[in-house]
Protein backbone atom coordinates (compact mmCIF):
# COMPACT_ATOMS: atom_id res chain seq x y z
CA UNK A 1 0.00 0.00 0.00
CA UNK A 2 1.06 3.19 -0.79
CA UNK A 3 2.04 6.08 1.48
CA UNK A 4 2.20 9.93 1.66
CA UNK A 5 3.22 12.87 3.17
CA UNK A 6 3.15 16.59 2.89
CA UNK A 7 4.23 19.00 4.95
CA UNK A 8 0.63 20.91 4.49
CA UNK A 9 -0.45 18.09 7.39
CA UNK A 10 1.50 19.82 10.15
CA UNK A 11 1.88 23.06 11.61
CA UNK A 12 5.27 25.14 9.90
CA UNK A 13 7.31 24.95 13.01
CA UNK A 14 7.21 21.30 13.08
CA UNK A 15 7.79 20.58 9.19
CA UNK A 16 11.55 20.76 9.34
CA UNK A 17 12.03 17.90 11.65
CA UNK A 18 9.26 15.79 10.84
CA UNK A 19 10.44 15.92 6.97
CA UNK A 20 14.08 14.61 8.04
CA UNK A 21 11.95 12.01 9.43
CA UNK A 22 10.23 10.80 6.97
CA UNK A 23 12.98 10.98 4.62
CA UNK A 24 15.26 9.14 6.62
CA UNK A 25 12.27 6.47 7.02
CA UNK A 26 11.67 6.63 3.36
CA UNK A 27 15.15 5.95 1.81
CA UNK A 28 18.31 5.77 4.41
CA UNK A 29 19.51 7.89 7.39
CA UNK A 30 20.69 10.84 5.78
CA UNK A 31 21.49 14.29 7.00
CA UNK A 32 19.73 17.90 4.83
CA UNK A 33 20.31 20.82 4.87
CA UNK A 34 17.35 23.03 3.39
CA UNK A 35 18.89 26.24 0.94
CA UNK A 36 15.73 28.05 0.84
CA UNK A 37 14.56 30.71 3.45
CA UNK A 38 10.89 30.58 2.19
CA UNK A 39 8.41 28.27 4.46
CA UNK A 40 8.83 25.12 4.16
CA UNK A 41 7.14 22.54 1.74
CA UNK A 42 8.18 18.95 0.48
CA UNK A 43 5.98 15.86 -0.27
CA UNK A 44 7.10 11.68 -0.51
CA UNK A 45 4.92 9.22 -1.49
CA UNK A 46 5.96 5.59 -1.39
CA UNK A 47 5.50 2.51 -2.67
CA UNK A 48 7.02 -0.97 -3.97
CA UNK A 49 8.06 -3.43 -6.60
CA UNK A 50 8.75 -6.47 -5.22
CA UNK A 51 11.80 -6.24 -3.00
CA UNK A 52 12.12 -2.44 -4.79
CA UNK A 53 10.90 -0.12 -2.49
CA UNK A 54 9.79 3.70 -4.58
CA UNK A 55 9.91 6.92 -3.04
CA UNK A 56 9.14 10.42 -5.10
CA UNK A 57 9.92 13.22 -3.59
CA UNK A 58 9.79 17.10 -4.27
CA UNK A 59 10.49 19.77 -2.16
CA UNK A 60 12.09 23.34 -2.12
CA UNK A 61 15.96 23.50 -2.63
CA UNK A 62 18.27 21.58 -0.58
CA UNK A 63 21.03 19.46 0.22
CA UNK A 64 20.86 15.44 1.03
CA UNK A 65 24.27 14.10 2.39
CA UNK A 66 25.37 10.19 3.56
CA UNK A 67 28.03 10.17 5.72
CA UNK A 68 30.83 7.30 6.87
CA UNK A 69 29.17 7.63 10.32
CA UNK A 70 25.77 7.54 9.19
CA UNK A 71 27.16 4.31 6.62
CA UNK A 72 27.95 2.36 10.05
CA UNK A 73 24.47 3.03 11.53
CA UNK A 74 22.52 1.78 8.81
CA UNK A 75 23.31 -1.96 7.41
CA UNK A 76 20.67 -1.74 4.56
CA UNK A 77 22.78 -2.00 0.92
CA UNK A 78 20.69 -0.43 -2.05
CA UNK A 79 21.91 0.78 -5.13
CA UNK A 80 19.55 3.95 -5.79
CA UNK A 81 18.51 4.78 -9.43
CA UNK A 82 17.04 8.22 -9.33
CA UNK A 83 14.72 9.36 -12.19
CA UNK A 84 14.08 13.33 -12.25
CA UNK A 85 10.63 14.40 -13.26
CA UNK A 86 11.04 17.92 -12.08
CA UNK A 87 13.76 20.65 -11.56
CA UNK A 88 17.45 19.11 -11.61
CA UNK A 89 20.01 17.38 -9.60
CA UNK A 90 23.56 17.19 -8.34
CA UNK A 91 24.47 13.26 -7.15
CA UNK A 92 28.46 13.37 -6.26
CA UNK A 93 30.32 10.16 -5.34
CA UNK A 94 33.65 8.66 -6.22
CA UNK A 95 34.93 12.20 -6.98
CA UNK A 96 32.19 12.51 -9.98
CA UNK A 97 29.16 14.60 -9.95
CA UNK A 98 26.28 14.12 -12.84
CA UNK A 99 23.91 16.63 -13.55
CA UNK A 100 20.89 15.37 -13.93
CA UNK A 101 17.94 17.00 -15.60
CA UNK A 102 14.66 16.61 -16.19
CA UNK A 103 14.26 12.51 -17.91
CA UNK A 104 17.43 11.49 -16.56
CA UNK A 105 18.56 8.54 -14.63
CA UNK A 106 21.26 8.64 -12.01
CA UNK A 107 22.59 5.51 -9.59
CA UNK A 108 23.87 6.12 -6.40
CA UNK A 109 25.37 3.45 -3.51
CA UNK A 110 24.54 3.66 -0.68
CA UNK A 111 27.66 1.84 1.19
CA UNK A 112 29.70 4.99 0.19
CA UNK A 113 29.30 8.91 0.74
CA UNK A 114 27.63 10.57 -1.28
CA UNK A 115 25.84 14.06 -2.04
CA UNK A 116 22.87 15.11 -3.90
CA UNK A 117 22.24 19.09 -4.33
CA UNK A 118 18.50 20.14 -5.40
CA UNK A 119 19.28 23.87 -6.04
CA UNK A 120 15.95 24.70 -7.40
CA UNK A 121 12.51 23.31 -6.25
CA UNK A 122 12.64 19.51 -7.47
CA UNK A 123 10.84 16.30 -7.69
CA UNK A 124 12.65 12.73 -8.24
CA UNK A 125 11.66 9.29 -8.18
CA UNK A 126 14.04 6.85 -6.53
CA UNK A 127 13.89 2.99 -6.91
CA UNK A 128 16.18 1.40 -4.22
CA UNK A 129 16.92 -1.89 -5.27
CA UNK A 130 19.66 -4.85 -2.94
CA UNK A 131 22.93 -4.17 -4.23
CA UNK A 132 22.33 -8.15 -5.22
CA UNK A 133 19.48 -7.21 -7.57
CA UNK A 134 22.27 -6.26 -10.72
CA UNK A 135 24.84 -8.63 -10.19
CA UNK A 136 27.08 -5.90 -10.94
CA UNK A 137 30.82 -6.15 -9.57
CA UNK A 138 32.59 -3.64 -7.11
CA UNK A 139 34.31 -2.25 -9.82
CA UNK A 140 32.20 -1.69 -12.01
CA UNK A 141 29.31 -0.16 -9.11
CA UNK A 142 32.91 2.15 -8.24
CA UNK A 143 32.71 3.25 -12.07
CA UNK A 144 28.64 3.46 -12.46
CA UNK A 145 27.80 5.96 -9.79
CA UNK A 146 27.10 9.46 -10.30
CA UNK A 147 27.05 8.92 -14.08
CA UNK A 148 24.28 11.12 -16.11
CA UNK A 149 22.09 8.62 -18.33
CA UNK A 150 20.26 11.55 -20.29
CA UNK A 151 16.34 10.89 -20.86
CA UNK A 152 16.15 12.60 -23.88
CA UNK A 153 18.05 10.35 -26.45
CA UNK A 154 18.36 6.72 -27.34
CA UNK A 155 18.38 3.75 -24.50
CA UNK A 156 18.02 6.59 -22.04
CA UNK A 157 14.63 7.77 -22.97
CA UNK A 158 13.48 4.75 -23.52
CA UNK A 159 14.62 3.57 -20.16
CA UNK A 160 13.34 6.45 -17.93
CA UNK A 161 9.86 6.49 -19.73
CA UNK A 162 9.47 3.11 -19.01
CA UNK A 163 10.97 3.73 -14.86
CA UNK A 164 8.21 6.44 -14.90
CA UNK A 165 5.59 4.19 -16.00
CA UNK A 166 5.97 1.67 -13.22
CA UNK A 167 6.25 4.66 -10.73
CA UNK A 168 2.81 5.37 -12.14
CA UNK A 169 1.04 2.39 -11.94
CA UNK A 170 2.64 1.58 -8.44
CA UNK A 171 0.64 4.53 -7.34
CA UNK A 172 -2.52 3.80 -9.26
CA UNK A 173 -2.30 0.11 -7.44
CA UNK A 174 -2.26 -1.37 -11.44
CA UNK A 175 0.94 -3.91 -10.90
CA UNK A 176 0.33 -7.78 -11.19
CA UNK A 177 2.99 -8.70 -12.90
CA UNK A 178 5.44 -7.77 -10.33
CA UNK A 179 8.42 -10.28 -10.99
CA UNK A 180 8.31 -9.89 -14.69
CA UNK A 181 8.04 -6.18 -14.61
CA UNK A 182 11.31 -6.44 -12.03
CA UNK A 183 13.19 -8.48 -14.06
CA UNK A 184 12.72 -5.90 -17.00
CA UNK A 185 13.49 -2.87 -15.39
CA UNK A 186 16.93 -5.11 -13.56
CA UNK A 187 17.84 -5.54 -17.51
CA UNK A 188 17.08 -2.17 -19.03
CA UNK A 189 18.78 -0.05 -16.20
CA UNK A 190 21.85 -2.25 -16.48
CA UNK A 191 21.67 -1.72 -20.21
CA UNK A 192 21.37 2.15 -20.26
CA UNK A 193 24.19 2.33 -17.73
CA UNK A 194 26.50 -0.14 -19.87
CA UNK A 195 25.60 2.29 -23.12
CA UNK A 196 26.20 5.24 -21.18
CA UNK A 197 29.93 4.58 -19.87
CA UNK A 198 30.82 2.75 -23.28
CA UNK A 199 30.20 6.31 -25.32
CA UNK A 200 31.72 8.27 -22.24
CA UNK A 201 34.95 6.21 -23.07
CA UNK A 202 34.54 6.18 -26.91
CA UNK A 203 33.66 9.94 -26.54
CA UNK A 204 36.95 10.45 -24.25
CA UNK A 205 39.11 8.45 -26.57
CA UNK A 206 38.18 11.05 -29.51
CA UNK A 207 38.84 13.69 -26.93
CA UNK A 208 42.50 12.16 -26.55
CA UNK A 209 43.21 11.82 -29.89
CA UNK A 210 42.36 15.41 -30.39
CA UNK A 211 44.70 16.57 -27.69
CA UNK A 212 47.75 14.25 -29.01
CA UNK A 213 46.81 15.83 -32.20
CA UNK A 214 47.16 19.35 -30.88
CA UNK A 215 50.02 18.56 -28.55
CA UNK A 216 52.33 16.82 -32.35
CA UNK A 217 51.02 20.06 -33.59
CA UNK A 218 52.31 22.99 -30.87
CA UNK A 219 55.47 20.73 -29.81
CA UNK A 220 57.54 23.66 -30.13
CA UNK A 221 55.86 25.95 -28.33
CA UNK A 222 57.89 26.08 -25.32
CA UNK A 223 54.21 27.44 -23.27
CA UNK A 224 52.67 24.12 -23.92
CA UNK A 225 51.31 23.07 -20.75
CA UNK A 226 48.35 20.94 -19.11
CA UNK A 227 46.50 24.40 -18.69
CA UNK A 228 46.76 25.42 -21.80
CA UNK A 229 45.95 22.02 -23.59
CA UNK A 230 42.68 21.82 -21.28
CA UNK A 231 41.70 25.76 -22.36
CA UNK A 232 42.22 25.13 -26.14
CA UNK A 233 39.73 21.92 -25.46
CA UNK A 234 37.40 23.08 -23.32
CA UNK A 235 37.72 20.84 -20.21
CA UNK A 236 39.07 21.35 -17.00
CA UNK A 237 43.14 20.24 -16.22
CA UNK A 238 41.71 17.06 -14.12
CA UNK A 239 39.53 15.66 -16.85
CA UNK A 240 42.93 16.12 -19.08
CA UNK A 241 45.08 14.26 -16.18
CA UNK A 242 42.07 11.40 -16.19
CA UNK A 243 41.97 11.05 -19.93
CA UNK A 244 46.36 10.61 -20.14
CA UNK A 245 45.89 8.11 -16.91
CA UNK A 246 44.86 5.92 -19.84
CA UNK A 247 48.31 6.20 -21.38
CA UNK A 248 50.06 5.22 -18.39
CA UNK A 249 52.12 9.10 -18.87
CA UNK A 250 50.99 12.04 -17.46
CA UNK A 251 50.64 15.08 -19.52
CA UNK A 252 53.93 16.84 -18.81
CA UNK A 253 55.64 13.55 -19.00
CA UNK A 254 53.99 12.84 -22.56
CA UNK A 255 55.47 16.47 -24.14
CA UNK A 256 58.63 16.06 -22.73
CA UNK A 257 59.04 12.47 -24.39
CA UNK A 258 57.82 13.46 -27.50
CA UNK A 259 60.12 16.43 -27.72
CA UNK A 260 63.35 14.48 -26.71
CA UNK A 261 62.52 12.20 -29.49
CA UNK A 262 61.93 14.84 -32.32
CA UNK A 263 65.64 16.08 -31.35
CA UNK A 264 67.28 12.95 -31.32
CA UNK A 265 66.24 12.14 -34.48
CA UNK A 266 67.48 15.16 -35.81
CA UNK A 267 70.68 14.99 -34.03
CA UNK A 268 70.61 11.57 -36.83
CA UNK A 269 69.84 13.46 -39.43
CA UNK A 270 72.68 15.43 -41.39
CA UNK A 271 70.93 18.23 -43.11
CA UNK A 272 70.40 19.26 -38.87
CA UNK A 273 73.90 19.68 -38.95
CA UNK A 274 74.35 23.06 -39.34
CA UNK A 275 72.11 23.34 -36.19
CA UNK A 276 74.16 23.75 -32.42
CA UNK A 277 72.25 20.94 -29.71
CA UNK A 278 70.95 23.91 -27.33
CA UNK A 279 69.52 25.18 -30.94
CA UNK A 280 67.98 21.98 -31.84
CA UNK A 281 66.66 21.95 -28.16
CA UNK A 282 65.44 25.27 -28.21
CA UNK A 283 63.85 24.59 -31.50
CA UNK A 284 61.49 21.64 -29.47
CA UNK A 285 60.93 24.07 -26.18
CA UNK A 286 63.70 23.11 -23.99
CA UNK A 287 64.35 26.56 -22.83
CA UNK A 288 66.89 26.14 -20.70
CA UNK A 289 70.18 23.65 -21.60
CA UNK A 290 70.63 22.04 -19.15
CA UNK A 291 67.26 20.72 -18.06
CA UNK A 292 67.04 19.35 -21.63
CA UNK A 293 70.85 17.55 -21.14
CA UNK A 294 69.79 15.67 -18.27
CA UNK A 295 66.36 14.77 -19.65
CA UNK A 296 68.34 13.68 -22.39
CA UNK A 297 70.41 10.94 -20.86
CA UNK A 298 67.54 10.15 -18.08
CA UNK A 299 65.97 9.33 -21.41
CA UNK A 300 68.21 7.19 -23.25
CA UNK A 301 71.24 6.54 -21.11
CA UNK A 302 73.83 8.61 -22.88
CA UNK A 303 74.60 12.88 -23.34
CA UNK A 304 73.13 14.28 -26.90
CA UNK A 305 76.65 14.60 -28.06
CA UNK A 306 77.54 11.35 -27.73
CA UNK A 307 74.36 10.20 -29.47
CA UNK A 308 75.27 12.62 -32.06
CA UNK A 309 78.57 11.60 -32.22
CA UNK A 310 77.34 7.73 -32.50
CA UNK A 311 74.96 9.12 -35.46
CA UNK A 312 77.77 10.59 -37.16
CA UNK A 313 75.83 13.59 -37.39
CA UNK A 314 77.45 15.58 -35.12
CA UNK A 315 76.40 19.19 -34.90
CA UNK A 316 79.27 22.03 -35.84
CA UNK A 317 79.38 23.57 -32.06
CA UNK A 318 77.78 23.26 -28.84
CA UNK A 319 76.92 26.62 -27.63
């Protein structure tokens, strides 16, 4: 049977408190902090699936937050997929946040921390399913969280029309085919989510190519730095570090590799002769000389000149 609550049942002074109540009743012990200085107003109604319990919620702007300590007081293990119907959403976990608007899905788990910022007036639906339900893996739950599954394109839309549908009929009372109806939304959520992180990481790898490409192109530009790389691309310096963490070389690491190489093999080639070393460095944006001679035999075990030398292609003077 369903339930429901609005704060238009008590008296203003007591809404506050009674609404951590039943929120903390109606998902897991959580702690909120309300944004808005207008009287308070919020409404849940709940209701289930099976083993699924459904809560929608809407209220005025605020702040929902799971702590360690709160973790250790509560031994219930759901992974939360929230579906916004009105306003839009902030869910941060495992150092990602997703912005979720109006359509979209979100999961959440809730053995870690998390956060979830309503900064306008809102209205989700959550479905908090046993962390057993998916069958998922650790790692992959680590990698799933907080991740933005847009309702308004492809698997996504299909998937959050048919989350709002059973929200729906669980409040109408309509449901007989429970199990079956489980058992499809178990399938569809885990293929959205799948979808979702394989074009993150095809749309990422694009994103890297791009930057290598930019990086072959500005080599010589002795300014080229993580900053500027993330500017000319339009994402922050820590979603450049995460894409090169794929490389197994960090950004700075990757220019200065690929700089030492374009002067060694002109230091092979004998129409560079005319060129000094600290030229040919300068040339690939080693400033300063001797930063580039020790990178140079970190590198490969041996001074440019003697590689030169070994090359017979030997500059005419070493300034």
């Amino acid at each position: 049977m369903n339930t429901f609550f609005s704060s238009d049942q008590v008296s203003a002074p007591d809404r506050v408190a009674l609404w951590h109540d039943v929120i903390c009743r109606s998902y897991v012990p959580l702690n909120i902090t309300l944004t808005s200085e207008q009287p308070f107003i919020g409404t849940v109604s709940t209701g289930n699936l099976g083993t699924v319990r459904i809560a929608t919620s809407s209220s005025l702007p605020q702040q929902i937050t799971r702590t360690r300590r709160l973790i250790r007081q509560d031994e219930r293990e759901y992974l939360m997929v929230g579906v916004q119907s009105a306003g839009h959403a902030l869910v941060q976990q495992h150092g990602r946040t997703a912005r979720v608007g109006r359509g979209g899905l979100v999961f959440w788990d809730t053995r870690h921390p998390y956060d979830i910022l309503f900064p306008t007036d809102w209205r989700m639906s959550v479905f908090q399913f046993p962390r057993y339900s998916f069958g998922f893996t650790e790692d992959f739950i680590g990698r799933m969280t907080a991740v933005n599954v847009g309702g308004d394109r492809g698997i996504g839309r299909v998937v959050s029309s048919f989350m709002t549908s059973i929200n729906d009929a669980t409040d109408a009372g309509d449901l007989a085919e429970v199990a079956s109806l489980h058992n499809s939304a178990v399938d569809l959520l885990s293929a959205a989510i799948r979808t979702e992180l394989a074009d993150q990481a095809a749309a990422s790898d694009g994103l890297l190519e791009c930057v290598l490409a930019y990086i072959r192109q500005n080599l010589a530009d002795p300014n080229l730095c993580a900053s500027q790389i993330a500017a000319e691309h339009n994402v922050s310096v820590r979603t450049l570090h995460r894409l090169f963490s794929a490389t197994g070389q960090g950004v700075a690491e990757h220019i200065r590799n690929l700089r030492l190489e374009r002067i060694k093999t002109e230091l092979a080639d004998p129409t560079s002769r005319r060129y000094t070393i600290s030229a040919l460095a300068r040339k690939w944006g080693f400033l300063d000389p001797s930063t580039f001679s020790r990178a140079f035999k970190d590198a490969y075990g041996i001074t440019a000149r003697e590689w030169a030398a070994s090359a017979s292609a030997s500059p005419t003077e070493v300034s």
